[in-house]
C-alpha atoms as a PDB file:
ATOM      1  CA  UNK A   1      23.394 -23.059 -33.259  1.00  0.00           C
ATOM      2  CA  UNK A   2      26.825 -22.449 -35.150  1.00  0.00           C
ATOM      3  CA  UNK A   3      27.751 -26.812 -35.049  1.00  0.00           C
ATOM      4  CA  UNK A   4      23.981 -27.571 -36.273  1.00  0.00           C
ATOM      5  CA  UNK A   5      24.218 -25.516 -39.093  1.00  0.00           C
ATOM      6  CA  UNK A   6      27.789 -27.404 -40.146  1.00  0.00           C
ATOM      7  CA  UNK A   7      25.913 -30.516 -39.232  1.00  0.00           C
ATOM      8  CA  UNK A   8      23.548 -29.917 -41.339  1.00  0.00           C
ATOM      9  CA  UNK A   9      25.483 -28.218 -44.420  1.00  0.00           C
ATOM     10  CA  UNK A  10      27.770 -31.954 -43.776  1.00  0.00           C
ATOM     11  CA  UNK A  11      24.591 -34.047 -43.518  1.00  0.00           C
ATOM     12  CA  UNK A  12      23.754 -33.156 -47.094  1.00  0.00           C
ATOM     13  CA  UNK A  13      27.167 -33.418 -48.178  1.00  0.00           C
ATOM     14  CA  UNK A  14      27.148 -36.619 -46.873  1.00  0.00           C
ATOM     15  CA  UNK A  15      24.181 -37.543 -49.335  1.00  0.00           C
ATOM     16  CA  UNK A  16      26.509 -37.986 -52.609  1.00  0.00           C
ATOM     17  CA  UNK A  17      29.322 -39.630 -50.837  1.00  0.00           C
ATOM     18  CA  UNK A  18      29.845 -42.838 -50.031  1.00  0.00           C
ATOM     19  CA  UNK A  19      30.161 -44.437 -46.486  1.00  0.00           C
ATOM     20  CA  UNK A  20      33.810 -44.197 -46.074  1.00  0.00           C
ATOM     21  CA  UNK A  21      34.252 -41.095 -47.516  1.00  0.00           C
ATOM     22  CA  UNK A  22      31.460 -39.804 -45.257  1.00  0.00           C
ATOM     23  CA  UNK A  23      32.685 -37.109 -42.730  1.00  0.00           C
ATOM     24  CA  UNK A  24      31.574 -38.730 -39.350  1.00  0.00           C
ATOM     25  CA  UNK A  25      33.006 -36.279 -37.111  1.00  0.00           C
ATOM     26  CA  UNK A  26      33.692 -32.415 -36.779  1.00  0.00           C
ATOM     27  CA  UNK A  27      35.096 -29.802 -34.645  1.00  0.00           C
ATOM     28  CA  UNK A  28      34.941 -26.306 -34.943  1.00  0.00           C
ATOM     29  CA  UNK A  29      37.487 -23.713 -33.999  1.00  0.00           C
ATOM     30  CA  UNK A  30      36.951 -19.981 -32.904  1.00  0.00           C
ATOM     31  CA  UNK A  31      40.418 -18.948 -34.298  1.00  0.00           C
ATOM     32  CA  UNK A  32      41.213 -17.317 -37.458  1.00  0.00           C
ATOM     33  CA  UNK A  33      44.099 -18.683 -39.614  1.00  0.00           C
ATOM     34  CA  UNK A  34      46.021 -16.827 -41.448  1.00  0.00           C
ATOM     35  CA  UNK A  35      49.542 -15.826 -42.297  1.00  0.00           C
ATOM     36  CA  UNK A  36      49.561 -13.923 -39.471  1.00  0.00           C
ATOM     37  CA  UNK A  37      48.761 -16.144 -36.820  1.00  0.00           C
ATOM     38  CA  UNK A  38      51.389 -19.464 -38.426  1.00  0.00           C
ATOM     39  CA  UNK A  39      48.461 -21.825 -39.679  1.00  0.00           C
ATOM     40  CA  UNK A  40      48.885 -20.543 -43.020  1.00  0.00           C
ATOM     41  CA  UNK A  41      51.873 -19.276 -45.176  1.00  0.00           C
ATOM     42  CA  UNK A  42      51.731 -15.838 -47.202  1.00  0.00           C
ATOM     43  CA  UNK A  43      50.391 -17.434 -50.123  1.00  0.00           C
ATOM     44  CA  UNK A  44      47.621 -18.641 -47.986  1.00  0.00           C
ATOM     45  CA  UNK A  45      48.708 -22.128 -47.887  1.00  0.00           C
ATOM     46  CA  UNK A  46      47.957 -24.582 -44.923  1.00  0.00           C
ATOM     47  CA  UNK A  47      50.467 -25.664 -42.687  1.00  0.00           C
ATOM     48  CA  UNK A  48      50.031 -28.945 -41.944  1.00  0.00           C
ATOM     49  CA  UNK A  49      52.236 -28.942 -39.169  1.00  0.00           C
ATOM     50  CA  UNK A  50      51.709 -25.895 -37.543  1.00  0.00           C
ATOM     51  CA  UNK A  51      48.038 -27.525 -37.267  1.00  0.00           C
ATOM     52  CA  UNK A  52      49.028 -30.331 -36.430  1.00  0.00           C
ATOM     53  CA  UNK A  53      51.310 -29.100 -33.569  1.00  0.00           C
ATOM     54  CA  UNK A  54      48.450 -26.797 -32.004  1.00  0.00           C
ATOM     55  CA  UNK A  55      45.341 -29.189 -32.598  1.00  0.00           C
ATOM     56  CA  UNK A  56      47.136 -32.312 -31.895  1.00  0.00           C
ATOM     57  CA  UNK A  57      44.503 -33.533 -29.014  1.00  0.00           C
ATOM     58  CA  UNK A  58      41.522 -32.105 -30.877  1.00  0.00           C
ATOM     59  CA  UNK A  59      42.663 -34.350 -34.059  1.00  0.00           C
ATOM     60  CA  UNK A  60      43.278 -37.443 -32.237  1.00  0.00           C
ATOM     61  CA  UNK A  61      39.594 -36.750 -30.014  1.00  0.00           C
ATOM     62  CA  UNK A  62      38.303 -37.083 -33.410  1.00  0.00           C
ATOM     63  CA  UNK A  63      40.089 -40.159 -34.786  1.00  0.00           C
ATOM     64  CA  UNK A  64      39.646 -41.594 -31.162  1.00  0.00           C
ATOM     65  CA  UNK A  65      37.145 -44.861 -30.770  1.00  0.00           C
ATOM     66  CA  UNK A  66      35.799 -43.708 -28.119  1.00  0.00           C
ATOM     67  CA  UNK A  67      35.658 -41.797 -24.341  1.00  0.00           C
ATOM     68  CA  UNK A  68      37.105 -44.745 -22.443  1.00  0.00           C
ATOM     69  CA  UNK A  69      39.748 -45.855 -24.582  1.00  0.00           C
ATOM     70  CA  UNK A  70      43.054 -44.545 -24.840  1.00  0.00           C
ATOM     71  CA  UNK A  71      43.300 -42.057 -27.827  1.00  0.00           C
ATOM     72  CA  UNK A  72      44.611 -43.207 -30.913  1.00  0.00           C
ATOM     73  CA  UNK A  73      46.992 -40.713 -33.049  1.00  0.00           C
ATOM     74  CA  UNK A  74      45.945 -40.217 -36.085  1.00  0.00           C
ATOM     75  CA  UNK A  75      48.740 -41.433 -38.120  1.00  0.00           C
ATOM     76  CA  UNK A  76      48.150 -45.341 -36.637  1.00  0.00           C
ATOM     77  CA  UNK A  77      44.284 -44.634 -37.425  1.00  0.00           C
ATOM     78  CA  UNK A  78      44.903 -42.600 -40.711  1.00  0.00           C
ATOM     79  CA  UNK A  79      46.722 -44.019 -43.534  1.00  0.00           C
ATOM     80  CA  UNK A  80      49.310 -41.115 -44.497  1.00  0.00           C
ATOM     81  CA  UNK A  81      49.107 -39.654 -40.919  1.00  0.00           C
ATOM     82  CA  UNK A  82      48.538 -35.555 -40.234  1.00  0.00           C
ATOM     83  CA  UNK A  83      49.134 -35.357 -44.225  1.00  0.00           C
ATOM     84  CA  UNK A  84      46.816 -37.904 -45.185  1.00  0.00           C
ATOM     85  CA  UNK A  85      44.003 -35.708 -42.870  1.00  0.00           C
ATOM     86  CA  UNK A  86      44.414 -32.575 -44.231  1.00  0.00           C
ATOM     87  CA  UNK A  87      45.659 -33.102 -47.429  1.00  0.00           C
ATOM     88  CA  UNK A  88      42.000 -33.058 -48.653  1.00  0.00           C
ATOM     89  CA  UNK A  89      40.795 -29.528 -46.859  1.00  0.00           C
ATOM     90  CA  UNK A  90      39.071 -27.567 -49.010  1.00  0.00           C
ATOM     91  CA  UNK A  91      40.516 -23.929 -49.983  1.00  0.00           C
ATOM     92  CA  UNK A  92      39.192 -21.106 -48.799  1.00  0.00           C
END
């Protein structure tokens, strides 16, 4: 119920963007960030390696071209890497 409401919510983001800016893929987490747990510093900025570190697989699932290949890292699919990824997450 929770991933077809973001599906949807990303489906009509989708609308005004073009192709390649389109957001094709999406996991969800169940864990909080904050300060407290190392995902974000005290002034509530992200830390893109922290992330990095603890979603590594989950990342590279998504930037992966498929089940039966061999999964890609991001930063040979992603032109800036891990920073070029999440440089672009909106605030919260």
């Amino acid at each position: 119920m929770v991933k077809e409401r973001y599906g949807l919510e990303i489906k009509e983001i989708n609308r005004s963007l073009r192709d390649h800016e389109q957001v094709k893929r999406f996991r969800l987490v169940t864990e909080e960030w904050s300060p407290q747990s190392g995902e974000l510093s005290p002034t509530l900025k992200l830390r893109r390696d922290v992330v990095h570190a603890r979603y590594r697989i989950m990342i590279d699932g998504i930037y992966s071209n498929g089940a039966d290949r061999e999964f890609t890292t991001p930063s040979k699919t992603v032109k800036g890497g891990i920073n070029g990824i999440l440089k672009n997450l909106p605030g919260f």
